[in-house]
Protein backbone atom coordinates (compact mmCIF):
# COMPACT_ATOMS: atom_id res chain seq x y z
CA UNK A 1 147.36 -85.73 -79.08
CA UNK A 2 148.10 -82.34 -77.54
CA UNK A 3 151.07 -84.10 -75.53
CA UNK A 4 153.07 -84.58 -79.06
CA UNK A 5 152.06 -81.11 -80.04
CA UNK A 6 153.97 -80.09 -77.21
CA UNK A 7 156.92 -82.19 -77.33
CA UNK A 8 157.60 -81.37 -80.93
CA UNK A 9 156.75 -77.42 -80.09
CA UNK A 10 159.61 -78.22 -77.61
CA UNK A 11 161.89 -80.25 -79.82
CA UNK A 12 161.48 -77.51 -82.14
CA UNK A 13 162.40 -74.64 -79.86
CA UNK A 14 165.14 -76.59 -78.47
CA UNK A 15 166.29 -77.37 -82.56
CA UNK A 16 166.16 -72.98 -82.98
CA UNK A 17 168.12 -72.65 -79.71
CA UNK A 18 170.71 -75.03 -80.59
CA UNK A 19 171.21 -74.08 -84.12
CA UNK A 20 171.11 -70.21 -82.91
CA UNK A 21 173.74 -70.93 -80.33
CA UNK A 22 175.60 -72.70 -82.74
CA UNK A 23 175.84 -69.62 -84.76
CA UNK A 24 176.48 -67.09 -82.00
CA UNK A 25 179.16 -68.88 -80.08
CA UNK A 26 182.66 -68.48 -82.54
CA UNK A 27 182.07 -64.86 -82.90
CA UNK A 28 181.04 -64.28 -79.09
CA UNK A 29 183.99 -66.21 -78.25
CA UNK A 30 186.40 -64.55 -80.75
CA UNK A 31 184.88 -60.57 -79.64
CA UNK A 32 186.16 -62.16 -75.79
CA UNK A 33 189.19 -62.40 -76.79
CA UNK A 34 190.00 -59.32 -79.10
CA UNK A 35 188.37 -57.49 -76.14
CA UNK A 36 190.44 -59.09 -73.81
CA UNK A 37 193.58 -58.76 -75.60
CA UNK A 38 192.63 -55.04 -76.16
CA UNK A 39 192.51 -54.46 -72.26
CA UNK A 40 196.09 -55.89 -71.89
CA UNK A 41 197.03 -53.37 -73.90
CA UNK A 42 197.79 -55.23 -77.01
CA UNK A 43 198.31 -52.40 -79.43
CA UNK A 44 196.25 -52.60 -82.83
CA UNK A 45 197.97 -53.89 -85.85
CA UNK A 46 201.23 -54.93 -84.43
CA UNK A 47 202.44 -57.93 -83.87
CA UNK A 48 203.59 -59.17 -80.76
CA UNK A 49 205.43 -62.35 -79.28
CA UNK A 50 203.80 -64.07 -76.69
CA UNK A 51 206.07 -65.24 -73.68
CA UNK A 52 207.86 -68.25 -74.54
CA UNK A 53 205.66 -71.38 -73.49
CA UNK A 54 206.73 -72.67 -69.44
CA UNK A 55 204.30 -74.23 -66.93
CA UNK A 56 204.58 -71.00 -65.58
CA UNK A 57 203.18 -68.59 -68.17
CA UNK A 58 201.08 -71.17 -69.54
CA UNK A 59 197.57 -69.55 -70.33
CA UNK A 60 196.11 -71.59 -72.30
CA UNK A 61 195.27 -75.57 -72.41
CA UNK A 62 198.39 -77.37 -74.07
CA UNK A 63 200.21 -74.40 -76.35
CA UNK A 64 203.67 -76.05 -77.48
CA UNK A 65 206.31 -75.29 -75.54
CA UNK A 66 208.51 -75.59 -79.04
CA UNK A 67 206.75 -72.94 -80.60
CA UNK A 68 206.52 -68.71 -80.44
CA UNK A 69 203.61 -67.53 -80.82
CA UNK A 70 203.25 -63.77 -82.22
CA UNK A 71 199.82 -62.78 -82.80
CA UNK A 72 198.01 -59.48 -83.80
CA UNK A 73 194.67 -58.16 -83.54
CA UNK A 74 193.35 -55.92 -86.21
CA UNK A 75 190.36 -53.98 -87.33
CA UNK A 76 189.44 -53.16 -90.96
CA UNK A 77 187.19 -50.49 -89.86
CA UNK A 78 189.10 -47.67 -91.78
CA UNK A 79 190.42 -49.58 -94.20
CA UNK A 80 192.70 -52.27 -95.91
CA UNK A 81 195.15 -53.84 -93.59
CA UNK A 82 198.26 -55.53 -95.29
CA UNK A 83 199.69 -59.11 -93.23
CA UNK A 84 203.24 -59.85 -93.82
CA UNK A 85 205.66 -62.49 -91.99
CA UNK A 86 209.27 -63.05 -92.25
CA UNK A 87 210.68 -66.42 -93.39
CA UNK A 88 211.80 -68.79 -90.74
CA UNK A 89 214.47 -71.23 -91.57
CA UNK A 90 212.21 -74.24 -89.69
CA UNK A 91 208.46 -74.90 -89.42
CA UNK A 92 206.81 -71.79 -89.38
CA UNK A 93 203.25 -70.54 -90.59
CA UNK A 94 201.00 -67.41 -90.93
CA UNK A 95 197.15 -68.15 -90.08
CA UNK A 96 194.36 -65.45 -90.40
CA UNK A 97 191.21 -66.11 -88.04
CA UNK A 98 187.93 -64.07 -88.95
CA UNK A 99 185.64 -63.12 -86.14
CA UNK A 100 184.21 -66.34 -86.12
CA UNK A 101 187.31 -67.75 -85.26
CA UNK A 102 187.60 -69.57 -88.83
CA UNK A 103 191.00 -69.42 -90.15
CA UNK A 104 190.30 -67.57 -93.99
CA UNK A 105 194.19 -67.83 -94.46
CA UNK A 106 197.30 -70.06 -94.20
CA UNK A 107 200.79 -69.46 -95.70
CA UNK A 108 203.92 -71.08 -95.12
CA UNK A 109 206.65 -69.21 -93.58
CA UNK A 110 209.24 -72.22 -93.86
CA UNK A 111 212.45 -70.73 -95.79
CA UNK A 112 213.71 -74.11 -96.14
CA UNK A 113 210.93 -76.21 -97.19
CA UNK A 114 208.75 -73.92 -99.59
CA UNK A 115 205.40 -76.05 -100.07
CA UNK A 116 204.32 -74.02 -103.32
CA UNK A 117 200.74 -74.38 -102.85
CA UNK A 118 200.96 -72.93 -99.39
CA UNK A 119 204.49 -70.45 -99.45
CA UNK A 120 203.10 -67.10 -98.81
CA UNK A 121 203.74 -64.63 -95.84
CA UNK A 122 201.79 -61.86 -97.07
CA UNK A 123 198.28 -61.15 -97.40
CA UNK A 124 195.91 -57.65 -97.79
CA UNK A 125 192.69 -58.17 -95.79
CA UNK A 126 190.00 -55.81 -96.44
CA UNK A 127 186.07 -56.07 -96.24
CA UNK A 128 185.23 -54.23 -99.52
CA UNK A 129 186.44 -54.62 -103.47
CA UNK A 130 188.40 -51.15 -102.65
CA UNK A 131 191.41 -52.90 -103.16
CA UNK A 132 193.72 -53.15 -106.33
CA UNK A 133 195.31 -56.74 -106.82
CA UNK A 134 198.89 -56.37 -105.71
CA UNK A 135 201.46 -58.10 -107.06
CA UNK A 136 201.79 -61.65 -105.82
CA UNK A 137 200.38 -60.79 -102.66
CA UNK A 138 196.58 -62.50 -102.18
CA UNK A 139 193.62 -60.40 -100.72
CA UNK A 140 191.27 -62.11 -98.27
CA UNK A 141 187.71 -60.60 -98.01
CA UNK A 142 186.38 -60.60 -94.62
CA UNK A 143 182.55 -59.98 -93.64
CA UNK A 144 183.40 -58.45 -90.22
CA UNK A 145 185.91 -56.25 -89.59
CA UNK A 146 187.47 -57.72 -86.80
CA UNK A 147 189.81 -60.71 -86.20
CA UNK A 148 193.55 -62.10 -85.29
CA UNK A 149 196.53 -63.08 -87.16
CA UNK A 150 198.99 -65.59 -85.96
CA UNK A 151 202.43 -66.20 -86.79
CA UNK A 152 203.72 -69.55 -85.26
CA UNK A 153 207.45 -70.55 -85.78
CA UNK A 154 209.37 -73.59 -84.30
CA UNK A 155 211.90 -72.37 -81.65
CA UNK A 156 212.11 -75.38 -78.98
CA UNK A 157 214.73 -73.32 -77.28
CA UNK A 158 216.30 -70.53 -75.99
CA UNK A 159 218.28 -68.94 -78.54
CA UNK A 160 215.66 -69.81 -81.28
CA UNK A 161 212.94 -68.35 -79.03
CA UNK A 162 215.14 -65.13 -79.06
CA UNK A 163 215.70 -65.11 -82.66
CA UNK A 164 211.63 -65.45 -83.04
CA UNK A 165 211.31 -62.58 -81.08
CA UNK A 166 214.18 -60.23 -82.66
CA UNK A 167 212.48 -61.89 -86.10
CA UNK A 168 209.06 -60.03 -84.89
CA UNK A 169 209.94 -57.05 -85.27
CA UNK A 170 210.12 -57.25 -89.05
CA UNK A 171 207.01 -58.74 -89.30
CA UNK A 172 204.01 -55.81 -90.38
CA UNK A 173 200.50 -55.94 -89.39
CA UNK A 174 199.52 -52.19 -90.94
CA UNK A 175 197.16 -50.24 -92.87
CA UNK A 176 197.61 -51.03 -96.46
CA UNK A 177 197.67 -48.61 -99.71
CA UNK A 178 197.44 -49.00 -103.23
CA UNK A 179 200.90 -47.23 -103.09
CA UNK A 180 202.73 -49.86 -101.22
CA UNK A 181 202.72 -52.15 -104.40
């Protein structure tokens, strides 16, 4: 009898473990990489285009080569941060990943084929109801102040790599005020 008291005391333990570990990993995993991406230098809220995608400067397992990558990390800690990416006449998208690396937003950045459920490419984060509804724009509420956003468009080659990057600049990543409605 006492040997299945301790197997279930350890099937237990190893059920809290799990479960805990579970829980712990996405947000470890996503800190790693804003931390990481902060010690490059990354600046906070900016966007920035990643290399474009060659065995080479491949850092990651299987990113597509036919697509640039701009990402930026932000922090709501002072406040409402406003998301906004250009239109891309091709595949493109804007994706918002929390700091448990779930992805709270997705808008379509795709000038030429609008879905109208998904067409948006701009969004206010914040972590509090201190924000007014702006016009047309949607506001995300995140628990944790941290996270990335991600602006993929297609641009399998040169010259539409280099229009993705001259295209990045207009994007904004930035503090956001009732008085930019």
């Amino acid at each position: 009898m006492k040997r299945f008291v301790w197997i279930g005391a350890f099937i237990l333990v190893a059920a809290i473990a799990h479960m805990a570990s579970l829980r712990a990993a996405p947000y470890m995993i996503m800190s790693k990489v804003i931390r990481t991406m902060a010690d490059r230098g990354m600046p906070l809220h900016r966007f920035i285009i990643s290399s474009r995608i060659t065995p080479q400067t491949q850092t990651i397992v299987r990113p597509s080569p036919d697509l640039a990558y701009s990402i930026c990390r932000f922090d709501l800690a002072n406040g409402p941060i406003i998301i906004k990416g250009t239109m891309w006449a091709g595949y493109a998208s804007l994706t918002i990943f929390d700091a448990q690396t779930n992805a709270v937003f997705i808008g379509s950045l795709d000038s030429e084929n609008p879905d109208e459920n998904s067409s948006q490419n701009s969004v206010i984060l914040t972590m509090g109801s201190d924000v007014k509804a702006a016009k047309n724009i949607p506001i995300v509420m995140l628990k944790k102040p941290t996270g990335l956003a991600l602006i993929r468009r297609i641009a399998p080659t040169t010259a539409l790599y280099e229009q993705a990057q001259l295209l990045t600049k207009s994007d904004v990543c930035a503090p956001y005020s009732a008085s930019q409605q």
